[in-house]
Structures are given as structure tokens and as C-alpha cells.
C-alpha atoms as a PDB file:
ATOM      1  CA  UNK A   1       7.673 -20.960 -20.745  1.00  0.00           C
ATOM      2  CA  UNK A   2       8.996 -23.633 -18.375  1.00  0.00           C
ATOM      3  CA  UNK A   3       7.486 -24.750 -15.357  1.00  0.00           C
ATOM      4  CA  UNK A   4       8.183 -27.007 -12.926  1.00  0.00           C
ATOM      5  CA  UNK A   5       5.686 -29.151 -11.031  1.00  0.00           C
ATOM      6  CA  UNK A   6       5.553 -31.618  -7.722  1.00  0.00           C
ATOM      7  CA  UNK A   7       7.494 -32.278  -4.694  1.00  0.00           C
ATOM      8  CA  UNK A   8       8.443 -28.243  -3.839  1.00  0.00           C
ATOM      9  CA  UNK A   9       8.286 -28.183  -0.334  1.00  0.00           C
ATOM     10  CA  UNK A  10      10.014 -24.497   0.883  1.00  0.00           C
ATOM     11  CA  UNK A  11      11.219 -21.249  -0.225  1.00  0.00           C
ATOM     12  CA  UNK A  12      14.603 -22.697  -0.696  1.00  0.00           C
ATOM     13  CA  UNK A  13      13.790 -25.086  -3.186  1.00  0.00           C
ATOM     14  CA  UNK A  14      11.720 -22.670  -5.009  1.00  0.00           C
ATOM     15  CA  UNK A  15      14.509 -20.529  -4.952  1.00  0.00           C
ATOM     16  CA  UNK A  16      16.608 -23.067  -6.551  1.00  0.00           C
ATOM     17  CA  UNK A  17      14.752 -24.196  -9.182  1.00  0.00           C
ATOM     18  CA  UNK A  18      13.518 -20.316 -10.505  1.00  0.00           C
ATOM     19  CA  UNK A  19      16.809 -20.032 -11.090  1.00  0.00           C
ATOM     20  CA  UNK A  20      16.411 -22.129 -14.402  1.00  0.00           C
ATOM     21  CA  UNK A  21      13.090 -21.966 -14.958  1.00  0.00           C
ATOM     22  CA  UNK A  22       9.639 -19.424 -15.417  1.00  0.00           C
ATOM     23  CA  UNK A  23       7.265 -20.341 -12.375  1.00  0.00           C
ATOM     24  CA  UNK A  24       7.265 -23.339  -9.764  1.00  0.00           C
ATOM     25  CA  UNK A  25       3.723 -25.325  -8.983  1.00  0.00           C
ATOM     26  CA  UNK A  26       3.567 -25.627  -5.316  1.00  0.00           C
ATOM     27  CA  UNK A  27       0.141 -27.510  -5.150  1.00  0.00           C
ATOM     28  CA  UNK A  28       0.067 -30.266  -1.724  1.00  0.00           C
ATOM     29  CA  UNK A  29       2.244 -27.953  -0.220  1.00  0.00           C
ATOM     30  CA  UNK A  30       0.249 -25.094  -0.516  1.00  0.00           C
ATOM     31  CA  UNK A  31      -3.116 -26.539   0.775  1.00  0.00           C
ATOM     32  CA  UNK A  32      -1.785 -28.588   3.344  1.00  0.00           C
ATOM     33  CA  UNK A  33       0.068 -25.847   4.791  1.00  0.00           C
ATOM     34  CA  UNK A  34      -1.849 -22.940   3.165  1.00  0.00           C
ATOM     35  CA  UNK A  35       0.252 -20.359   5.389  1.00  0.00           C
ATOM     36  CA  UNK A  36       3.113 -21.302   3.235  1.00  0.00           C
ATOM     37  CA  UNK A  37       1.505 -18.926   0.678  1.00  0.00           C
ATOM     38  CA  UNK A  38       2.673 -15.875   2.968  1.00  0.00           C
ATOM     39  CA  UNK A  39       6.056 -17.085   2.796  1.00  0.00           C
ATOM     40  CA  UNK A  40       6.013 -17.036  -1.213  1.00  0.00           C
ATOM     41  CA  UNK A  41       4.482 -13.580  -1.224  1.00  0.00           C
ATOM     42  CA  UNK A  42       7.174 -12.314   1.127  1.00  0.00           C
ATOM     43  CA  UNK A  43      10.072 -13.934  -0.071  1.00  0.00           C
ATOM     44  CA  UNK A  44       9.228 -14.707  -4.043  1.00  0.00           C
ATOM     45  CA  UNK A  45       7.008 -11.444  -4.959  1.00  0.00           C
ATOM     46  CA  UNK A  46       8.303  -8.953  -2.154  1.00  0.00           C
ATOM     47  CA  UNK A  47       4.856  -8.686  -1.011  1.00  0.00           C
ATOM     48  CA  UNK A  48       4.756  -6.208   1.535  1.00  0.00           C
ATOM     49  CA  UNK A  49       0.706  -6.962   2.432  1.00  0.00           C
ATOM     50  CA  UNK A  50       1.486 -10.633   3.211  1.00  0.00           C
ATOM     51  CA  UNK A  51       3.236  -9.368   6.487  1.00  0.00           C
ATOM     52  CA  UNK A  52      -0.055  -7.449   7.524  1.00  0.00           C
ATOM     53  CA  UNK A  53      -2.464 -10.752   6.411  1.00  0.00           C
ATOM     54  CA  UNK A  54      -3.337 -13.080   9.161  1.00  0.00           C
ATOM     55  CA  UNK A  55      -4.115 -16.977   9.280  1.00  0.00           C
ATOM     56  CA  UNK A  56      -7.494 -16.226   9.163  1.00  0.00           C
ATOM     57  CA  UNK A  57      -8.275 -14.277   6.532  1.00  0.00           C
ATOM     58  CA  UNK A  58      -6.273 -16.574   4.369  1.00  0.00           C
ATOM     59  CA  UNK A  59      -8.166 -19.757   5.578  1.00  0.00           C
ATOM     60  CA  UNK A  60     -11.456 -17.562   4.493  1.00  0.00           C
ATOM     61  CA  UNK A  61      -9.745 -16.520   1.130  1.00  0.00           C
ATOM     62  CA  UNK A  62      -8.861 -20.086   0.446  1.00  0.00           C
ATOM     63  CA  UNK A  63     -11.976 -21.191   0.777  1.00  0.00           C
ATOM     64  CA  UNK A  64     -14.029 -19.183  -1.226  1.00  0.00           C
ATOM     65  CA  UNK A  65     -11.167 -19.680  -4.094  1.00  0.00           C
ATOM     66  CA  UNK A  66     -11.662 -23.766  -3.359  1.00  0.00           C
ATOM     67  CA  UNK A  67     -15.521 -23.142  -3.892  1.00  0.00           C
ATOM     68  CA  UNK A  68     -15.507 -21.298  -6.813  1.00  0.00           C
ATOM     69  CA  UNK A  69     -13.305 -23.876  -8.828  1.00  0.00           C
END
């Protein structure tokens, strides 16, 4: 499995690099700017419930990941 890691900053570049390989680590971007994890959902997974998930709830769902790690 191949997996790239640092410096993905949007769905584009994602897009790009799945193309040749398995997954893409999106780590800064994704807690900096934690409502870029809709946009993957929607546009990488074809997650429907992303649409219907609001700011909030993600913030909250974030957290409680961040403390149990």
C-alpha cells in the first residue's frame, strides 16, 4: 500500500495524487481547517451525510476524537 504524506492542501491535489497512489494523509490541513473534512467526505467518499453535518457537530466530534488519542 502506498501513501502519501504532507503538504495536501485541497480536493484537487488529493485528487491528483490518488490517482497513483492508495490513500493521501491530510494532517495540518485537516485540523487547521477541520471543515475541510466535509469536503473529502463529499467529494473523495461520496458521502451523502457530510452535506446534512454542520460546523458544529464536527468541532464537537473532533474534539472528543483529539481527547481520546
Amino acid at each position: 500500500m502506498n501513501i502519501i504524506n504532507g503538504g495536501i492542501n485541497s480536493i484537487e491535489q488529493m485528487k491528483k495524487h490518488l490517482q497513483f497512489v492508495d490513500g493521501a494523509m491530510i494532517g495540518r490541513q485537516a485540523y487547521k481547517h477541520p471543515e475541510f473534512l466535509l469536503k473529502v467526505d463529499q467529494e473523495i467518499y461520496k458521502s451523502s451525510d457530510a452535506q446534512n453535518t454542520s460546523m458544529n457537530e464536527i468541532i464537537s466530534e473532533y474534539a472528543d476524537y483529539v481527547e481520546r488519542i
